[in-house]
C-alpha atoms as a PDB file:
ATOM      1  CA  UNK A   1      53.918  40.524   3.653  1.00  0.00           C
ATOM      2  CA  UNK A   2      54.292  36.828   2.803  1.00  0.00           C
ATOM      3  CA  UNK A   3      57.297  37.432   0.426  1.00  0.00           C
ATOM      4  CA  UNK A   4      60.456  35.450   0.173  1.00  0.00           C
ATOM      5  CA  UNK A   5      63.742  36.639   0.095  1.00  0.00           C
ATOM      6  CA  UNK A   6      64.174  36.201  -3.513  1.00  0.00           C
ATOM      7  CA  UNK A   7      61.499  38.935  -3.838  1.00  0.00           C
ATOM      8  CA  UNK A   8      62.717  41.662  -0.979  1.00  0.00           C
ATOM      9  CA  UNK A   9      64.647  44.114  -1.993  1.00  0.00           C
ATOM     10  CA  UNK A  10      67.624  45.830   0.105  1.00  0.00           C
ATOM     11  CA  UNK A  11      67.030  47.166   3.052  1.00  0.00           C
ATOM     12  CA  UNK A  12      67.588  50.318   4.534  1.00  0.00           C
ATOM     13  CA  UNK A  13      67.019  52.408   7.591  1.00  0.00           C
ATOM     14  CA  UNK A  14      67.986  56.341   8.606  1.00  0.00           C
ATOM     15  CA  UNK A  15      67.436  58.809  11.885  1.00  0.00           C
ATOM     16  CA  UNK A  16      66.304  62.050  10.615  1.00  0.00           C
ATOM     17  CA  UNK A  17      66.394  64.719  13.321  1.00  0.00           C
ATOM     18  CA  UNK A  18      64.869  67.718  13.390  1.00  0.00           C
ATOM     19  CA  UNK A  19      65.049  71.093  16.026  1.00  0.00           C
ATOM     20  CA  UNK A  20      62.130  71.028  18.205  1.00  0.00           C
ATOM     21  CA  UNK A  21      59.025  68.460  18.541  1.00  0.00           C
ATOM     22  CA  UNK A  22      57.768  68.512  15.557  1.00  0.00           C
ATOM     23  CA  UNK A  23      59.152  66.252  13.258  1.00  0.00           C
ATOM     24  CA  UNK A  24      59.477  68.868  10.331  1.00  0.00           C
ATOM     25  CA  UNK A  25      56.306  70.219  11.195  1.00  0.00           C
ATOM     26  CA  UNK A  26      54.632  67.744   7.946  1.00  0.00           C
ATOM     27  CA  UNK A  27      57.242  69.214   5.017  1.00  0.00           C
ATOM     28  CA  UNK A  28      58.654  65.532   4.496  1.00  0.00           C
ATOM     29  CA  UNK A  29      55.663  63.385   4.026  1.00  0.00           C
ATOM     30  CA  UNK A  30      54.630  64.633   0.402  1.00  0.00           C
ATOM     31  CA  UNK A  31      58.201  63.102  -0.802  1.00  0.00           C
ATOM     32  CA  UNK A  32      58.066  59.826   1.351  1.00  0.00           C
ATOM     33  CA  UNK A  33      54.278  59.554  -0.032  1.00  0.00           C
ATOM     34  CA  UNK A  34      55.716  60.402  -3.615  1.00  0.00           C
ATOM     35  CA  UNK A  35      58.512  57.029  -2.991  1.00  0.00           C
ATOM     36  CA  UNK A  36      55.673  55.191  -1.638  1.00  0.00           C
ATOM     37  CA  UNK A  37      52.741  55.727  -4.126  1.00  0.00           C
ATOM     38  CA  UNK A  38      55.652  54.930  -7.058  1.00  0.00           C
ATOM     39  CA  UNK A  39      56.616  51.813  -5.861  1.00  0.00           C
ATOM     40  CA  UNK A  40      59.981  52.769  -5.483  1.00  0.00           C
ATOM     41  CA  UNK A  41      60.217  51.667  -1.415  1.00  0.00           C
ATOM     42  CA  UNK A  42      58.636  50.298   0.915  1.00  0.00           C
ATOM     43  CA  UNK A  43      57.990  51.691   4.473  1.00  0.00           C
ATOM     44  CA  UNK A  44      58.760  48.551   7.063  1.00  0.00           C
ATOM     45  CA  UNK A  45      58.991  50.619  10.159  1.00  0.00           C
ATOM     46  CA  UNK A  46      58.425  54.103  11.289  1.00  0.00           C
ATOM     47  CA  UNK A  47      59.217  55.164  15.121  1.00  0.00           C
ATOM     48  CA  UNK A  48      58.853  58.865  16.096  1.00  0.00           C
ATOM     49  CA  UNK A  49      61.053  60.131  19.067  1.00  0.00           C
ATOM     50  CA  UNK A  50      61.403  63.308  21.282  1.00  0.00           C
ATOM     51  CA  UNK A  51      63.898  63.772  23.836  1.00  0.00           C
ATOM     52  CA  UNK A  52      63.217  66.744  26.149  1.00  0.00           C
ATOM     53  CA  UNK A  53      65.429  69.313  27.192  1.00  0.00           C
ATOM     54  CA  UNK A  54      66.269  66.875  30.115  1.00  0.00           C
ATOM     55  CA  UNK A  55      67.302  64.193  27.890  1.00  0.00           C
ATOM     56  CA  UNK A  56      64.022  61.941  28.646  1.00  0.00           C
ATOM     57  CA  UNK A  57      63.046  60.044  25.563  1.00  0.00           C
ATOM     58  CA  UNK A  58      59.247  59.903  24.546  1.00  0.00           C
ATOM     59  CA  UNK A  59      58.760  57.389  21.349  1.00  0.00           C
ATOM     60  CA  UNK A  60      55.500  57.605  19.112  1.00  0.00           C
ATOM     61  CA  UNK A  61      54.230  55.341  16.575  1.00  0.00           C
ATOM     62  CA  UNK A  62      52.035  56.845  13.502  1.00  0.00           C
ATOM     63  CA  UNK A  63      48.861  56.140  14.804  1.00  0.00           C
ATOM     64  CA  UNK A  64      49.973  58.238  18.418  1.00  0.00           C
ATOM     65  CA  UNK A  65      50.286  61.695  16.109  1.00  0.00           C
ATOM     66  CA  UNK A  66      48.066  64.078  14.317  1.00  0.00           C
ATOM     67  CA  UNK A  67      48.036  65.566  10.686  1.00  0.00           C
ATOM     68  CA  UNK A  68      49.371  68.751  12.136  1.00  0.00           C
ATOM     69  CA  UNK A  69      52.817  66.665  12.793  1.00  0.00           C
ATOM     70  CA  UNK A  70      53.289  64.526  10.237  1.00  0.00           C
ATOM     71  CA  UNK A  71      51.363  65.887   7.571  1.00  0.00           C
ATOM     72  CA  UNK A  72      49.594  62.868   5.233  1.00  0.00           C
ATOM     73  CA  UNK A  73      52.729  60.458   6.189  1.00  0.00           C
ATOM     74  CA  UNK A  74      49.817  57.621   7.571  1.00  0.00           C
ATOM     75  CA  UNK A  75      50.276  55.578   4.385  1.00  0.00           C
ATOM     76  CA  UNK A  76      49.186  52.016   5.289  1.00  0.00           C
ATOM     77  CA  UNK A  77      50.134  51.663   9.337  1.00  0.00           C
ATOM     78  CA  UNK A  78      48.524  48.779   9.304  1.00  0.00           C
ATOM     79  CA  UNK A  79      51.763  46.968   6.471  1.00  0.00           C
ATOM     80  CA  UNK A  80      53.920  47.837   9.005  1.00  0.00           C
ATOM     81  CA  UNK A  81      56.867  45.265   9.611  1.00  0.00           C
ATOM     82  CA  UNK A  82      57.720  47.022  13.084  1.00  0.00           C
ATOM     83  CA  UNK A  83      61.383  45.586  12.112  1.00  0.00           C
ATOM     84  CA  UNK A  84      63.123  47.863  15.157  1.00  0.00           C
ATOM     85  CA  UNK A  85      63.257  46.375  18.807  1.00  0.00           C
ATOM     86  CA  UNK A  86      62.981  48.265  21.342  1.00  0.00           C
ATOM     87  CA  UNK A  87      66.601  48.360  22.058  1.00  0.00           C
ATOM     88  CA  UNK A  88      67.277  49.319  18.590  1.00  0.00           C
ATOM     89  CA  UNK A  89      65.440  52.268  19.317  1.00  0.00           C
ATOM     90  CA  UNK A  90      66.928  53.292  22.289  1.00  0.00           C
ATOM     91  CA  UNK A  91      70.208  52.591  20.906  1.00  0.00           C
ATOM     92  CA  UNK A  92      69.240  55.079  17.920  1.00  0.00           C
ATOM     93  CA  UNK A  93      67.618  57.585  20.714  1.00  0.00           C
ATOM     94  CA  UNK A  94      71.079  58.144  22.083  1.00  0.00           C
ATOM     95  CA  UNK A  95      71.862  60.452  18.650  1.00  0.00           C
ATOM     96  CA  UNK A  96      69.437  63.231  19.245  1.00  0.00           C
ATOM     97  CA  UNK A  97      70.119  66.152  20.691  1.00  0.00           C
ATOM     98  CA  UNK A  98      67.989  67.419  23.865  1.00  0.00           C
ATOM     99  CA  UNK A  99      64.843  69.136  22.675  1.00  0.00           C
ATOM    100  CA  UNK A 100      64.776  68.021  19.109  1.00  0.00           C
ATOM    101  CA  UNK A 101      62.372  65.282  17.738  1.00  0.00           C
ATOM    102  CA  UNK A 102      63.785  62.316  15.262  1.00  0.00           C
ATOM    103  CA  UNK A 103      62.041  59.932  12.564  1.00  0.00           C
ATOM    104  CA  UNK A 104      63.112  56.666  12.408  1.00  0.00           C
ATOM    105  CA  UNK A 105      62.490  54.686   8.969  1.00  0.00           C
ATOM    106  CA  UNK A 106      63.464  51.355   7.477  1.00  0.00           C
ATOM    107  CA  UNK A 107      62.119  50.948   4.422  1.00  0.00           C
ATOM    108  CA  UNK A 108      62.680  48.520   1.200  1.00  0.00           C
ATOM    109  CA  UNK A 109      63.926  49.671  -1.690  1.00  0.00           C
ATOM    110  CA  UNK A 110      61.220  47.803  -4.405  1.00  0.00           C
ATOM    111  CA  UNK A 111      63.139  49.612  -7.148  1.00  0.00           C
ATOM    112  CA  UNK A 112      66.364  47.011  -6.828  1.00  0.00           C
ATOM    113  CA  UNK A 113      64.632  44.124  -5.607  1.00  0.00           C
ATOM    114  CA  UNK A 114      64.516  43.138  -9.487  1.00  0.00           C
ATOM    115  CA  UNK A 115      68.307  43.118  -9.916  1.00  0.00           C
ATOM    116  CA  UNK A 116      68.910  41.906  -5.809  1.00  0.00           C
ATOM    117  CA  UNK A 117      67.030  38.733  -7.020  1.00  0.00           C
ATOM    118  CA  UNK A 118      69.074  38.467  -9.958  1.00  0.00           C
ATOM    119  CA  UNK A 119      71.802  38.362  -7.923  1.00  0.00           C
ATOM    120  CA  UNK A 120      70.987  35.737  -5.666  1.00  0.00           C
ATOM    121  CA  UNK A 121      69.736  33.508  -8.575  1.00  0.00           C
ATOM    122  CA  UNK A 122      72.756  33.554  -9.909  1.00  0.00           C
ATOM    123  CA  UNK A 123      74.476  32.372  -6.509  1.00  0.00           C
ATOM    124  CA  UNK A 124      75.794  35.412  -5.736  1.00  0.00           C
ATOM    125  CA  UNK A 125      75.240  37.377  -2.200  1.00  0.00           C
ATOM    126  CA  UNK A 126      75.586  40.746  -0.803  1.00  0.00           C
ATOM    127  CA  UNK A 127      78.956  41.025   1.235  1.00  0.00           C
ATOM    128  CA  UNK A 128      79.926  44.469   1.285  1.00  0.00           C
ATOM    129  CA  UNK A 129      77.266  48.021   1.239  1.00  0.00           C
ATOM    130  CA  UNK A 130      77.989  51.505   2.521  1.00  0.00           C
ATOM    131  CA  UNK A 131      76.441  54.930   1.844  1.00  0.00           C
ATOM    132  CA  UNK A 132      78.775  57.965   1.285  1.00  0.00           C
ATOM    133  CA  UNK A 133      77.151  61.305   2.538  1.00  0.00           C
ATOM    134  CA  UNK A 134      75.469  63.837  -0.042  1.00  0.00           C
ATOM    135  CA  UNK A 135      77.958  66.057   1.616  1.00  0.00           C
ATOM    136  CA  UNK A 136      81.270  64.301   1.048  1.00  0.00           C
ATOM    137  CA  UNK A 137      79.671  63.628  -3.033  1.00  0.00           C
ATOM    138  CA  UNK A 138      79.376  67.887  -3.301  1.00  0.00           C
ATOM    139  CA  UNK A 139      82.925  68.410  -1.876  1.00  0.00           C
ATOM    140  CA  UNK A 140      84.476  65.947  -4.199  1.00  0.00           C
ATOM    141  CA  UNK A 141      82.357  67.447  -7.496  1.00  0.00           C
ATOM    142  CA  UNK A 142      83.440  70.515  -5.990  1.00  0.00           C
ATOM    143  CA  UNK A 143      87.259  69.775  -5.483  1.00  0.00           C
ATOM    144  CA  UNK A 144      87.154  68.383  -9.309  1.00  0.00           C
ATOM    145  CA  UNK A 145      85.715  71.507 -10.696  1.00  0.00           C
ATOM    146  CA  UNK A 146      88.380  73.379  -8.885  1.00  0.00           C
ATOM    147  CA  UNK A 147      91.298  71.786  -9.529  1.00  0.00           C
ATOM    148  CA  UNK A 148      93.213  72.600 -12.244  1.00  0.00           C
ATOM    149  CA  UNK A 149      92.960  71.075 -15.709  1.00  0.00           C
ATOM    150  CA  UNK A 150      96.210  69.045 -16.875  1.00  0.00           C
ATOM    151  CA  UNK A 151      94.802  68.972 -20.864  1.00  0.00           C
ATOM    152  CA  UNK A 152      96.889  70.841 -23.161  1.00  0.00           C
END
């Protein structure tokens, strides 16, 4: 990964958690392999965590879990940035619930790395990003198809 930063595209990261210890029991991979295998990101670092029903936090890396876990999610371990600390993970550990499992991803989104670079050709820089939840995007679609219409 010998790229500059004029070729990296933004950045992002998520904690998926699931009920239980198995990490979705393999039903996400297909899609993440699907992003991957289009060029459309790329994984930097993947961290797998369990807490017990205790609260004690056991962390995995790909290579730790089998097939039966992750389904075909292996894609190319050895491309891995490994981007998170280890306090970054323990700082993200503190969201799951007892007894559930969590993925943690950071990945590179190769799709806008194109127009990021634009962007920083033309002297401009990135001072503001946020993501609005899918949830808060179906209650306003939702509260517009509701409301009442004020054509005559």
């Amino acid at each position: 990964m010998a790229e500059t930063v004029d070729e990296l595209g933004p950045v992002d990261w998520l904690v998926v958690e699931f009920p239980g210890p198995n990490f979705g029991n393999g039903q996400i991979a297909p899609f993440l392999e699907d992003l991957v295998q289009r060029d459309l990101i790329r994984v930097l670092d993947m961290v797998f965590l369990r807490k017990t029903e205790d609260g004690t936090l056991e962390t995995a890396e790909i290579s730790d879990l089998d097939v039966s876990q992750l389904g075909e999610v292996r894609m190319a371990e050895a491309e891995l940035a490994m981007v998170l600390s280890e306090q970054d993970v323990l700082d993200l550990a503190e969201t799951i619930e007892p007894g559930h499992s969590a993925a943690v991803l950071v990945w590179e989104n190769q799709w806008a790395a194109p127009f990021g670079a634009a962007v920083r050709k033309a002297g401009g820089q990135l001072v503001a990003s946020g993501r609005i939840p899918t949830q808060a995007v179906l209650a306003a679609f939702q509260a517009d198809a509701e409301a009442p219409s004020t054509e005559e």
